[in-house]
Each structure stands twice: as structure tokens, then as C-alpha cells.
PDB file of N, CA and C in Angstrom:
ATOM      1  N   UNK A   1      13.142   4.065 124.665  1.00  0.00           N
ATOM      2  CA  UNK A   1      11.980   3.220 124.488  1.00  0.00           C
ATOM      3  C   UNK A   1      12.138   1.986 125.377  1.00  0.00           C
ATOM      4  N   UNK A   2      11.133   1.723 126.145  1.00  0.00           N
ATOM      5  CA  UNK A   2      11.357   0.147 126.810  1.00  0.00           C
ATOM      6  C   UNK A   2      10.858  -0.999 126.050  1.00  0.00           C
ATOM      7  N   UNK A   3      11.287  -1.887 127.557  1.00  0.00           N
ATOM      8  CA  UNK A   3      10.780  -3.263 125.818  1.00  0.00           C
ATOM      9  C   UNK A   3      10.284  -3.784 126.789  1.00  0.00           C
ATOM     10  N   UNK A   4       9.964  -5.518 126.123  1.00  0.00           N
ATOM     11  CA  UNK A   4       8.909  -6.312 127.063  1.00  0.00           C
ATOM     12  C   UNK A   4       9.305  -7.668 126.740  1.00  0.00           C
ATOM     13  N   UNK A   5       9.851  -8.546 127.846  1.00  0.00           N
ATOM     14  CA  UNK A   5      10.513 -10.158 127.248  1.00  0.00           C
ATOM     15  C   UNK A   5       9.548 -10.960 126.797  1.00  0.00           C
ATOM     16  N   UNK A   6       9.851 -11.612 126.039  1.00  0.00           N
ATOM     17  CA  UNK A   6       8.725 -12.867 125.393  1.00  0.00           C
ATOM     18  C   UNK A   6       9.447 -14.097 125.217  1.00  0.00           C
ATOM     19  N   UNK A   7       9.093 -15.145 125.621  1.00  0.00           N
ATOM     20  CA  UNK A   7      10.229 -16.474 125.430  1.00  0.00           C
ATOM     21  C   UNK A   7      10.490 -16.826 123.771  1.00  0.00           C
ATOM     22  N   UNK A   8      11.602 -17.086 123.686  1.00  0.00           N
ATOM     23  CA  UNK A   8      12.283 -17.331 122.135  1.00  0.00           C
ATOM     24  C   UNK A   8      10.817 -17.679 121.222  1.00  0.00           C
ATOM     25  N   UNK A   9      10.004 -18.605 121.658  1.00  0.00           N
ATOM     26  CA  UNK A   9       8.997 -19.641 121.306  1.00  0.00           C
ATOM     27  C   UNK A   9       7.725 -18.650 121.206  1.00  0.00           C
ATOM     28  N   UNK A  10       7.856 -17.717 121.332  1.00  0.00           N
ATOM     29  CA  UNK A  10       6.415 -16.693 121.515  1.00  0.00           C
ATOM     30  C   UNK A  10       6.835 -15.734 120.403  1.00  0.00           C
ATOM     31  N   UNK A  11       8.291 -15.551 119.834  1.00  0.00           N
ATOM     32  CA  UNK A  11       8.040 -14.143 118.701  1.00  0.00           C
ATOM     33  C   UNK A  11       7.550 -14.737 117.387  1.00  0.00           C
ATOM     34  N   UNK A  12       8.002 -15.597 116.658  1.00  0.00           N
ATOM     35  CA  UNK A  12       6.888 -16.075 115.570  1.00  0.00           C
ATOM     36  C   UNK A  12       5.350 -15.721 116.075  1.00  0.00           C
ATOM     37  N   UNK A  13       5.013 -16.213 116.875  1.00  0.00           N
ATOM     38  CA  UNK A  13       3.415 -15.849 116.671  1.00  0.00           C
ATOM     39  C   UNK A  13       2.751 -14.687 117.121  1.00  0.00           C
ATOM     40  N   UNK A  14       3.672 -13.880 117.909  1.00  0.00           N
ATOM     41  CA  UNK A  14       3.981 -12.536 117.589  1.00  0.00           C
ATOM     42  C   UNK A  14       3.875 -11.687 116.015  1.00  0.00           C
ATOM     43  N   UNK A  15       4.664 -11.780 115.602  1.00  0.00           N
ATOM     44  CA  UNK A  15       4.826 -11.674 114.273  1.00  0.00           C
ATOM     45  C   UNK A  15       3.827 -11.989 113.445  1.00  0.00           C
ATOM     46  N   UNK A  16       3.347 -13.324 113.695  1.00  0.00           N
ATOM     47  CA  UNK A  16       2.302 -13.287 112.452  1.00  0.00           C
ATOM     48  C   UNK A  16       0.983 -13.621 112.908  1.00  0.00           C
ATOM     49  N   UNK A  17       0.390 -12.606 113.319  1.00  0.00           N
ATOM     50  CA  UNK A  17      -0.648 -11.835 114.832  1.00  0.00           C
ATOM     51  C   UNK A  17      -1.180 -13.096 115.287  1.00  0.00           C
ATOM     52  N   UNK A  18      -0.811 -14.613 115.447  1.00  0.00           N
ATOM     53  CA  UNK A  18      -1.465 -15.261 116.451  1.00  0.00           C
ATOM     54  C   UNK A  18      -1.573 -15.059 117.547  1.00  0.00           C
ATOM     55  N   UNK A  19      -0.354 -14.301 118.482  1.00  0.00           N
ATOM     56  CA  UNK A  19      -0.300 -13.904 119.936  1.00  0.00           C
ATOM     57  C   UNK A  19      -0.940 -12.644 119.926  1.00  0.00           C
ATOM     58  N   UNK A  20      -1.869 -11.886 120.425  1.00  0.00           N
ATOM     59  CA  UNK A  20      -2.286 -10.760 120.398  1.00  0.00           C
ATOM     60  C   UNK A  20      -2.608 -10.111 122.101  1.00  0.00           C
ATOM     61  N   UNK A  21      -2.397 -10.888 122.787  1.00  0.00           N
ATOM     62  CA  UNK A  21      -2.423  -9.974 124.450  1.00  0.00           C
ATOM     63  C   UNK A  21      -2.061 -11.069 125.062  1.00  0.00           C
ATOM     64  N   UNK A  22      -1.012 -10.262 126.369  1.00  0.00           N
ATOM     65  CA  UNK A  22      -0.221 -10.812 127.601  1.00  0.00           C
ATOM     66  C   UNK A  22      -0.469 -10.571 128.459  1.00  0.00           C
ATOM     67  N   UNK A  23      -0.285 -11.005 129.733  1.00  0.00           N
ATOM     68  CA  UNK A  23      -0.330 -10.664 131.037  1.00  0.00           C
ATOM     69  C   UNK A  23       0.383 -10.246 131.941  1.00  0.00           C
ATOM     70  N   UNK A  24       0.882  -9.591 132.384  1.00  0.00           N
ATOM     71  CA  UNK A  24       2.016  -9.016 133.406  1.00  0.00           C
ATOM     72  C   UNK A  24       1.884  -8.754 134.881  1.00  0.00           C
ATOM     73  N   UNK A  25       2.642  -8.982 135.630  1.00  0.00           N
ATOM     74  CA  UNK A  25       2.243  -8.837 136.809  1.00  0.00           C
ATOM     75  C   UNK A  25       2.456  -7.485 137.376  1.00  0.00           C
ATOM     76  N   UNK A  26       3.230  -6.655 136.488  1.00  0.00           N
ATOM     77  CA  UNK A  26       3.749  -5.266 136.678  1.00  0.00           C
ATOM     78  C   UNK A  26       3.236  -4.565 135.088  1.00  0.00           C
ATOM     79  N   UNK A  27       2.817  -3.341 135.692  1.00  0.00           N
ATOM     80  CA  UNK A  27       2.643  -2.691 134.331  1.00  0.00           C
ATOM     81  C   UNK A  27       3.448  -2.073 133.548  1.00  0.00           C
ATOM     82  N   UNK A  28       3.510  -2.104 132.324  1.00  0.00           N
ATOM     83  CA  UNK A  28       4.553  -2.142 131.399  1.00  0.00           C
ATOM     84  C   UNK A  28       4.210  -0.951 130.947  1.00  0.00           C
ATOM     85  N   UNK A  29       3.124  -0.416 130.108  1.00  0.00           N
ATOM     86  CA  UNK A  29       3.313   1.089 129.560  1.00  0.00           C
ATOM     87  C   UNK A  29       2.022   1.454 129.700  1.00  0.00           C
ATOM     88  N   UNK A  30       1.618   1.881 128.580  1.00  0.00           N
ATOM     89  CA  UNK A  30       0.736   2.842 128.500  1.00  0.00           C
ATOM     90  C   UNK A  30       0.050   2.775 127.237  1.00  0.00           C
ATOM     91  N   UNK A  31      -1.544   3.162 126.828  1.00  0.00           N
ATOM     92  CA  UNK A  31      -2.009   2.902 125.846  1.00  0.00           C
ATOM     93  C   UNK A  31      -1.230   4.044 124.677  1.00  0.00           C
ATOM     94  N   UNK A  32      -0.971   3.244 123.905  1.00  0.00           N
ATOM     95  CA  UNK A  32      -0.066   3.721 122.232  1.00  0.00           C
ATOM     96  C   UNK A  32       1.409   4.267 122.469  1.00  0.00           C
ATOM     97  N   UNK A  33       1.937   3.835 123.338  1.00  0.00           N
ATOM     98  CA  UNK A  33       2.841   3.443 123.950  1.00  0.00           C
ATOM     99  C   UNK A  33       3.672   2.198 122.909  1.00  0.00           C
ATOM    100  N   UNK A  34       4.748   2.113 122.364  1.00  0.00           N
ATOM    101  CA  UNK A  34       5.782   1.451 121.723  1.00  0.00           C
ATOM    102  C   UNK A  34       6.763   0.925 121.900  1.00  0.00           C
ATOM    103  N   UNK A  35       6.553  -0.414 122.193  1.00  0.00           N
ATOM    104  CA  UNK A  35       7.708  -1.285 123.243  1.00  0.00           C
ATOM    105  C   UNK A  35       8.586  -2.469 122.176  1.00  0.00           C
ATOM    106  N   UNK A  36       9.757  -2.734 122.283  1.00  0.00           N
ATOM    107  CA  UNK A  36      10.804  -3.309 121.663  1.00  0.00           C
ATOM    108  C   UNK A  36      10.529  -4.486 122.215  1.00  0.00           C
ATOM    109  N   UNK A  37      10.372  -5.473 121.132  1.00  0.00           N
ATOM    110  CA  UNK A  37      10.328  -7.416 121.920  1.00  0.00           C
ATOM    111  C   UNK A  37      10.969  -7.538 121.922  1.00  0.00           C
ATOM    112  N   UNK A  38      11.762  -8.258 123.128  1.00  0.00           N
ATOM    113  CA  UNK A  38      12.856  -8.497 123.343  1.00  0.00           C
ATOM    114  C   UNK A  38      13.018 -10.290 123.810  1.00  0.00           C
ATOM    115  N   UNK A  39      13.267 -11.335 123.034  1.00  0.00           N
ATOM    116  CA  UNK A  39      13.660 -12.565 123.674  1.00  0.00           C
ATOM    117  C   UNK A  39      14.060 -12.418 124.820  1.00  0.00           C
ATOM    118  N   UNK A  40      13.637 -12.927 125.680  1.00  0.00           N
ATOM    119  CA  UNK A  40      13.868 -13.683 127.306  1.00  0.00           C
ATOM    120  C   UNK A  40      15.640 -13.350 127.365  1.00  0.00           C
ATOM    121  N   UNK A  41      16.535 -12.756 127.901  1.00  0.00           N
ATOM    122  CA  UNK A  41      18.039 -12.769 128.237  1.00  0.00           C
ATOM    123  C   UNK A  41      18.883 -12.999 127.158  1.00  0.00           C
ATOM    124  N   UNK A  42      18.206 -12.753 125.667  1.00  0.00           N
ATOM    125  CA  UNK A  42      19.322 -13.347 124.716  1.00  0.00           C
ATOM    126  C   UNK A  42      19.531 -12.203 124.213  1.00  0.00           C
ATOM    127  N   UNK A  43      19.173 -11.287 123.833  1.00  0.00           N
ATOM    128  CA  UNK A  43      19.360  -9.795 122.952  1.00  0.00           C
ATOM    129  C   UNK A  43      19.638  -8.825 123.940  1.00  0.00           C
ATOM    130  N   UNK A  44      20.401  -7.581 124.011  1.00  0.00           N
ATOM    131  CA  UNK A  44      20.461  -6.454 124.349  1.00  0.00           C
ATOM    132  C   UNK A  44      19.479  -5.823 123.796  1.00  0.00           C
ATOM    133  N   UNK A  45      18.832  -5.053 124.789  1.00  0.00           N
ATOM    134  CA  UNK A  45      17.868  -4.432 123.921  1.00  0.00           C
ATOM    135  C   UNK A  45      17.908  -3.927 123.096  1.00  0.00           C
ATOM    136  N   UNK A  46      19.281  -2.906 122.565  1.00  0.00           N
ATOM    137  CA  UNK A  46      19.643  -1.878 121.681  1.00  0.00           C
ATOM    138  C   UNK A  46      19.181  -2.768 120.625  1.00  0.00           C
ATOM    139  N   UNK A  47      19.664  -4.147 119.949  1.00  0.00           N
ATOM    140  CA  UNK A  47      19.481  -4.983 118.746  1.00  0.00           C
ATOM    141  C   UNK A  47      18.158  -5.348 118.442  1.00  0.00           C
ATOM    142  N   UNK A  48      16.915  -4.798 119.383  1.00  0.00           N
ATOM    143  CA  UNK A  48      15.768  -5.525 118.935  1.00  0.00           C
ATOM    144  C   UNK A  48      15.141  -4.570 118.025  1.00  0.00           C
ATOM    145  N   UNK A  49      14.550  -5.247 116.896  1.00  0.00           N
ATOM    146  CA  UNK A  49      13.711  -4.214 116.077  1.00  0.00           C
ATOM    147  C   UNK A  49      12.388  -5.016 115.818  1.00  0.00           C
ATOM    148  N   UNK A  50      12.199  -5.077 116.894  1.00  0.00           N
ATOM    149  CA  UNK A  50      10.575  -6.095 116.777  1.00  0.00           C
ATOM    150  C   UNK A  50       9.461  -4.993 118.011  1.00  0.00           C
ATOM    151  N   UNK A  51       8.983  -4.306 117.365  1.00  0.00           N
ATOM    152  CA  UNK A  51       8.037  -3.490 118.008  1.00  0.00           C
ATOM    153  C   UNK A  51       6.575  -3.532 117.694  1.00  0.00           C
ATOM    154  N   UNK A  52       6.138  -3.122 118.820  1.00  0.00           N
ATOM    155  CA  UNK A  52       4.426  -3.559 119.464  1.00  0.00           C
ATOM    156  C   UNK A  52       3.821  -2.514 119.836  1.00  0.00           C
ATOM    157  N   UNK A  53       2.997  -2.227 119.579  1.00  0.00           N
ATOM    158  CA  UNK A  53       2.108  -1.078 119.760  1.00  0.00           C
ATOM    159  C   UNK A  53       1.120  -1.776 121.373  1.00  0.00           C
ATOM    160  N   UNK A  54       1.079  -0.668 122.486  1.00  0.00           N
ATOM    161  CA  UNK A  54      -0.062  -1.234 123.773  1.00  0.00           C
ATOM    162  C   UNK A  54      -1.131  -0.131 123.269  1.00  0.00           C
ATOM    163  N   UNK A  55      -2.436  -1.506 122.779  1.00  0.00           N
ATOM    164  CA  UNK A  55      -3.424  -0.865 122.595  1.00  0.00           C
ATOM    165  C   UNK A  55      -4.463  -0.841 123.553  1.00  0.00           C
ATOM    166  N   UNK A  56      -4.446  -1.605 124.551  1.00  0.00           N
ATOM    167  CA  UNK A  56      -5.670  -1.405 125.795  1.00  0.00           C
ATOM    168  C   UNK A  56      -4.706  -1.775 126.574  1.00  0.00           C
ATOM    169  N   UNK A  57      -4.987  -1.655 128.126  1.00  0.00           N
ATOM    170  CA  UNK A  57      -4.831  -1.958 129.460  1.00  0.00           C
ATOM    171  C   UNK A  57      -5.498  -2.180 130.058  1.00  0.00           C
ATOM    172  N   UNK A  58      -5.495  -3.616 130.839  1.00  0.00           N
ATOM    173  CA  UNK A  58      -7.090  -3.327 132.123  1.00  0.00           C
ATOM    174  C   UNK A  58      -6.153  -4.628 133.255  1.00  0.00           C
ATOM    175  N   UNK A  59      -7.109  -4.418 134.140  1.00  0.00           N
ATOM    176  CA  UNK A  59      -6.329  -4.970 135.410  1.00  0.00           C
ATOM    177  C   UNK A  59      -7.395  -6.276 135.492  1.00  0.00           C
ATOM    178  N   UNK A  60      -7.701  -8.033 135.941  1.00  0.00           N
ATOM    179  CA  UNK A  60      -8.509  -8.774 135.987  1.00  0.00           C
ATOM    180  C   UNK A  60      -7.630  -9.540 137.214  1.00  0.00           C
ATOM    181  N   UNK A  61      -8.761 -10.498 137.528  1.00  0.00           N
ATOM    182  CA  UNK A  61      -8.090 -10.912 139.073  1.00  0.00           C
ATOM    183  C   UNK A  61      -7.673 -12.443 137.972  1.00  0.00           C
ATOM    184  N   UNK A  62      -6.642 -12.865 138.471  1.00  0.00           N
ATOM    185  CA  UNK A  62      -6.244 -14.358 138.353  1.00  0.00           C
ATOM    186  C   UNK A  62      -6.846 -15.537 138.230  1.00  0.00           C
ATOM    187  N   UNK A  63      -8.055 -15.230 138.942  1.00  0.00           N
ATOM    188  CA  UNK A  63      -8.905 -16.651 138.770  1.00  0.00           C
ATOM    189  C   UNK A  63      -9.626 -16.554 137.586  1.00  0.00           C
ATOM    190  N   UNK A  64     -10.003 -15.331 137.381  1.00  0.00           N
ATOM    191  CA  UNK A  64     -11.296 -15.305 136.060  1.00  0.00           C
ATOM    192  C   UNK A  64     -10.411 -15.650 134.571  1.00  0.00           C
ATOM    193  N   UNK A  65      -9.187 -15.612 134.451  1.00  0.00           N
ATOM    194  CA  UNK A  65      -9.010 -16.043 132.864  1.00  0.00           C
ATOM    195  C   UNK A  65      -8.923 -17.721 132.808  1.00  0.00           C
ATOM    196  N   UNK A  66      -9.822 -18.140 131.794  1.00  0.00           N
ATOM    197  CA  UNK A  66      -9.878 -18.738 131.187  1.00  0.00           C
ATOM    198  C   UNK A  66      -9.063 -20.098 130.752  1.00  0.00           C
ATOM    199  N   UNK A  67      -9.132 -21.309 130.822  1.00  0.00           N
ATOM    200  CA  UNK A  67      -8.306 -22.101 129.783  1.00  0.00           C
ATOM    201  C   UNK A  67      -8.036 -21.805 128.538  1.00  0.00           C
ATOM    202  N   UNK A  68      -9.052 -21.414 127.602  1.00  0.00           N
ATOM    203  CA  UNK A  68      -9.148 -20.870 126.437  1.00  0.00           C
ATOM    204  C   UNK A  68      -8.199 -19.485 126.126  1.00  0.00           C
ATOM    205  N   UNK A  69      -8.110 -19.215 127.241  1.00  0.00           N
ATOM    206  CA  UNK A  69      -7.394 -17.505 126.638  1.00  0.00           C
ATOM    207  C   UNK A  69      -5.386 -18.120 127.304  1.00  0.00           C
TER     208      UNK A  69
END
């Protein structure tokens, strides 16, 4: 299973669904696809048990998001 880094400061709201979509500059999986959160360089992945379901994918250019989002 792969995983996906999130800074220390992003898994609480992870967790308790305030964070609900990211941006990547590389694509990470695939829709229903099941990826391990993994803190930024502090965990081996094997230890993470914080998993995320990818429910959409779409590609947007850089300028169009938002302050708000």
C-alpha cells in the first residue's frame, strides 16, 4: 500500500474531517485507492495506521484555486 506525507500539523484535522482535499504536484493513486498518512520524515511507513480513502481526482491549473480553498 503507498502512503501520502502530511505535515505533523495537518493529521488532527485529517482525522476529524476538517482537511478533506490536497494538492499534489505528482499523482498519487487512483480513485478508491487506500493510502497510509504518513507525517512528513517522522514515521516509517510500516507504523502508520492512519488511512484515507482517494475519492475523486482531477487535474486544475495553479492560478484558478482560490484563497478560500
Amino acid at each position: 500500500m503507498n502512503s501520502i506525507k502530511f505535515r505533523t500539523d495537518m493529521i488532527p484535522l485529517i482525522l476529524s474531517g476538517r482537511k478533506t482535499q490536497t494538492r499534489r504536484l505528482e499523482k498519487k493513486g487512483d480513485v478508491g485507492e487506500v493510502l497510509f498518512v504518513k507525517p512528513a520524515d517522522t514515521m516509517p511507513e510500516w507504523a502508520s495506521r492512519i488511512k484515507i480513502e482517494i475519492t475523486a481526482v482531477s487535474k486544475e491549473l495553479l492560478r484558478s484555486i482560490t484563497e478560500y480553498e
